[in-house]
Every structure is written in C-alpha cells, then in structure tokens.
C-alpha atoms as a PDB file:
ATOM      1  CA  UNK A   1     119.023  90.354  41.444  1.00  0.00           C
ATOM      2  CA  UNK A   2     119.214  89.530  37.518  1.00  0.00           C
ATOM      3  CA  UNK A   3     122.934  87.960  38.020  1.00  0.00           C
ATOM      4  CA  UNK A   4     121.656  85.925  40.872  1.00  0.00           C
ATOM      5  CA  UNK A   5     118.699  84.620  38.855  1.00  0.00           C
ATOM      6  CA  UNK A   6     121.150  83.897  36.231  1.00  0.00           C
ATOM      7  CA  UNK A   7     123.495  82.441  38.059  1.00  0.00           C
ATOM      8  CA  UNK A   8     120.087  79.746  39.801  1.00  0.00           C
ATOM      9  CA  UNK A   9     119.289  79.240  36.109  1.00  0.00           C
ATOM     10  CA  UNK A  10     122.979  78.638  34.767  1.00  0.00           C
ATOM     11  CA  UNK A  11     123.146  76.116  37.370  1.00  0.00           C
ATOM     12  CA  UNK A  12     119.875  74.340  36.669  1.00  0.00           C
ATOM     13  CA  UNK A  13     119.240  74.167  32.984  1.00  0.00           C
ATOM     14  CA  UNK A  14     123.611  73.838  32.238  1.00  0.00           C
ATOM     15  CA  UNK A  15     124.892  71.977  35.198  1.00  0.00           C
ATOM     16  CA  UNK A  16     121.709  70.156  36.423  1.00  0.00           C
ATOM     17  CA  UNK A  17     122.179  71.265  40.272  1.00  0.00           C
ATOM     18  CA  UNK A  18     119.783  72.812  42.891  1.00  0.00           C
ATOM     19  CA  UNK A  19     121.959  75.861  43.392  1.00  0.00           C
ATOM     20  CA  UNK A  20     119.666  76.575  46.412  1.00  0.00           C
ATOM     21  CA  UNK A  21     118.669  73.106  48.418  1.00  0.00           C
ATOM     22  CA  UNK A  22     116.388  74.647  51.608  1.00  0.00           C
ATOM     23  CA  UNK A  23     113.093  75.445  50.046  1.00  0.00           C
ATOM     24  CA  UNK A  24     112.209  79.115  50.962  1.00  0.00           C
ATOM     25  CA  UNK A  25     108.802  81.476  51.071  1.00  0.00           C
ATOM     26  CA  UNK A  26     108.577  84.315  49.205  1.00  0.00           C
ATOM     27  CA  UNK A  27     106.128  87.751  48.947  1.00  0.00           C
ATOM     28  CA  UNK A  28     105.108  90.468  46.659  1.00  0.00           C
ATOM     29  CA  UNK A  29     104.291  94.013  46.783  1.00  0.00           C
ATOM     30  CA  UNK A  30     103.355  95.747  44.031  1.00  0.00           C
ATOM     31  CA  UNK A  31     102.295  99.548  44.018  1.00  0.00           C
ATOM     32  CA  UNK A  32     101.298 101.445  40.807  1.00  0.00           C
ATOM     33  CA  UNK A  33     100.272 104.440  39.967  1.00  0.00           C
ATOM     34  CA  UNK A  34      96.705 102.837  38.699  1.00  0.00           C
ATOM     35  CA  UNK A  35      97.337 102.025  35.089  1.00  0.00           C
ATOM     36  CA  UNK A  36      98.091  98.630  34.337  1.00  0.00           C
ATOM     37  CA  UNK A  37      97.028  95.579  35.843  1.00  0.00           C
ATOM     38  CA  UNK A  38      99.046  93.658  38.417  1.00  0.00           C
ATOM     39  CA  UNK A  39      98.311  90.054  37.390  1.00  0.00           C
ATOM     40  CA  UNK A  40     101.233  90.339  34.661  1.00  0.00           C
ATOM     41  CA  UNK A  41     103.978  91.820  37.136  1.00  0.00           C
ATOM     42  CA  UNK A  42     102.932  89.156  39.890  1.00  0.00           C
ATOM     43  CA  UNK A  43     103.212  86.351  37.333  1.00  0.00           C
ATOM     44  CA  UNK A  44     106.671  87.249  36.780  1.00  0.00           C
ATOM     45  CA  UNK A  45     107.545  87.833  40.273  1.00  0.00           C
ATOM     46  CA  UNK A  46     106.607  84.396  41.070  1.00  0.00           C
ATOM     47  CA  UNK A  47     108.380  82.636  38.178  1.00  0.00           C
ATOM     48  CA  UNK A  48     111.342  84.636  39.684  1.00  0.00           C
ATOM     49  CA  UNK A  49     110.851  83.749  43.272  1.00  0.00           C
ATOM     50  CA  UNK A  50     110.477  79.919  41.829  1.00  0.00           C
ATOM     51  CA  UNK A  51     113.785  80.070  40.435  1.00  0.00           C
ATOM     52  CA  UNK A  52     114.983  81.208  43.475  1.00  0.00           C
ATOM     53  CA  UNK A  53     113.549  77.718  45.141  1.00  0.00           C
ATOM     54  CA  UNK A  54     110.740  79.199  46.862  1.00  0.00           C
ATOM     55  CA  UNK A  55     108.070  76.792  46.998  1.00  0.00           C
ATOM     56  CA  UNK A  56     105.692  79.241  49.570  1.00  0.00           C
ATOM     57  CA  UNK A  57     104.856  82.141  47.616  1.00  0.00           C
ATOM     58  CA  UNK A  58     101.956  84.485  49.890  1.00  0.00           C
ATOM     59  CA  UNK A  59      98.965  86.017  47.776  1.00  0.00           C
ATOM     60  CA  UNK A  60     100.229  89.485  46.456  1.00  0.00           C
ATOM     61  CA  UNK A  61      99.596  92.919  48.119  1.00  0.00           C
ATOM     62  CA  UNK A  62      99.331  95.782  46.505  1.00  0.00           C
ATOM     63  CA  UNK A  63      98.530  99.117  46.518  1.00  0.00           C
ATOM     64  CA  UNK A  64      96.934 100.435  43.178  1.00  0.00           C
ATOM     65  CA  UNK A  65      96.277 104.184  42.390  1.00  0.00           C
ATOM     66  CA  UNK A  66      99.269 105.565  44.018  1.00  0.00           C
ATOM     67  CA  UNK A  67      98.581 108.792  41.511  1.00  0.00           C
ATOM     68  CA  UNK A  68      95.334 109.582  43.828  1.00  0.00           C
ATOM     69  CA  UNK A  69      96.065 107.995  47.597  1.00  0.00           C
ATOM     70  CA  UNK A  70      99.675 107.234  48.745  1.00  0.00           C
ATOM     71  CA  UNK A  71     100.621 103.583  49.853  1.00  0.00           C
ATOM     72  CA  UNK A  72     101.213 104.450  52.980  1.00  0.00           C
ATOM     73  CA  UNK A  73      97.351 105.693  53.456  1.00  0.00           C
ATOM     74  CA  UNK A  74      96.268 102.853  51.657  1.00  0.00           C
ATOM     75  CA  UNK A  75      94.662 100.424  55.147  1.00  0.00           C
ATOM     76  CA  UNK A  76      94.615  97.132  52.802  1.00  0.00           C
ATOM     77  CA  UNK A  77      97.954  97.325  51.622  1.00  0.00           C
ATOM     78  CA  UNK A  78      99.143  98.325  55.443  1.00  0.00           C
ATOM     79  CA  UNK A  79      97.070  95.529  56.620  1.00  0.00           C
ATOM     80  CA  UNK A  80      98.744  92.681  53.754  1.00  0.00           C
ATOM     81  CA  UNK A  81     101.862  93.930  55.243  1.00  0.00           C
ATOM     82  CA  UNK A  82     101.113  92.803  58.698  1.00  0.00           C
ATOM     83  CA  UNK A  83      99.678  89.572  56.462  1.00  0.00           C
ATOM     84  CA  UNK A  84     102.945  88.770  55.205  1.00  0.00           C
ATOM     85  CA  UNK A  85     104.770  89.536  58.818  1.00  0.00           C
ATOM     86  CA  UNK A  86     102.955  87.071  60.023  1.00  0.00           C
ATOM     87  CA  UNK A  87     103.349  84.309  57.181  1.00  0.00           C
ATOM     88  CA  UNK A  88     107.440  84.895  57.547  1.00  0.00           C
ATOM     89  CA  UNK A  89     106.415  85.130  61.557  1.00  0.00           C
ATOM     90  CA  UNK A  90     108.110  88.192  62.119  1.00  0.00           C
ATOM     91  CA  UNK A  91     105.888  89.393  64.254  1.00  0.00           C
ATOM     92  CA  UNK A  92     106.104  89.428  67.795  1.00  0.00           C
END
C-alpha cells in the first residue's frame, strides 16, 4: 500500500491532480494484544484512507486484549464487523 499512497501523494502535492476522482468509504480494524492505545493507529489510518480520497471513513472496531480473549470470541468486534457490512451494504 505505501507505493500507492505515494504514488496519491506524488500526484497531489507535485502535479496538483486528484489521482482518484470518485470519493470512496473507508473502515478500520484494529486488534492488539492490549498494550497501547488505538487512538494513535486509527489517526493514521484515517489520514491514509484520506489520501486515498475517502471522504466516509466508519467509527473504528477493534478488538483489544487479544493476549487474554481471541478476536474471534470477542461479540463487539464480531458485531462492528456486521456494522461495517452494512455501511459498505454488503449484506444481504
């Protein structure tokens, strides 16, 4: 993804064109292991998702304390998942 980025910014900041002209929406996950905070790593995701011209970013989801419970047991991160089906309307 770090080319890409580059190549959004490149053509931006050098060339003054929207590389990317349909506005998209965007999501985060984030799982951790439980130390740390997640406000820092969503920041960046959404400056990077930004770049990428998406204008609809949904709230993050996350699943902290992966060291203790896995993600997959984790019912609020499975339920932000069904969350951000239905903000992309994937679901059927």
């Amino acid at each position: 993804m770090g080319s890409r980025l580059q190549t959004y910014f490149c053509a931006r900041f050098f060339r003054k064109g929207e590389p990317i002209l349909k506005p998209k929406k965007g999501a985060v996950i984030l799982v951790g292991g439980g130390d740390g905070h997640m406000e820092k790593a969503y920041g960046t995701a959404c400056t990077l998702l930004h770049h990428m011209n998406c204008r609809q970013i949904h709230e993050p989801v996350y699943s902290h304390n992966t060291n203790e419970r896995p993600a997959v047991e984790d019912e609020s991160a499975l339920s932000g998942l069904d969350s951000i089906l239905d903000f992309f309307h994937l679901c059927g």
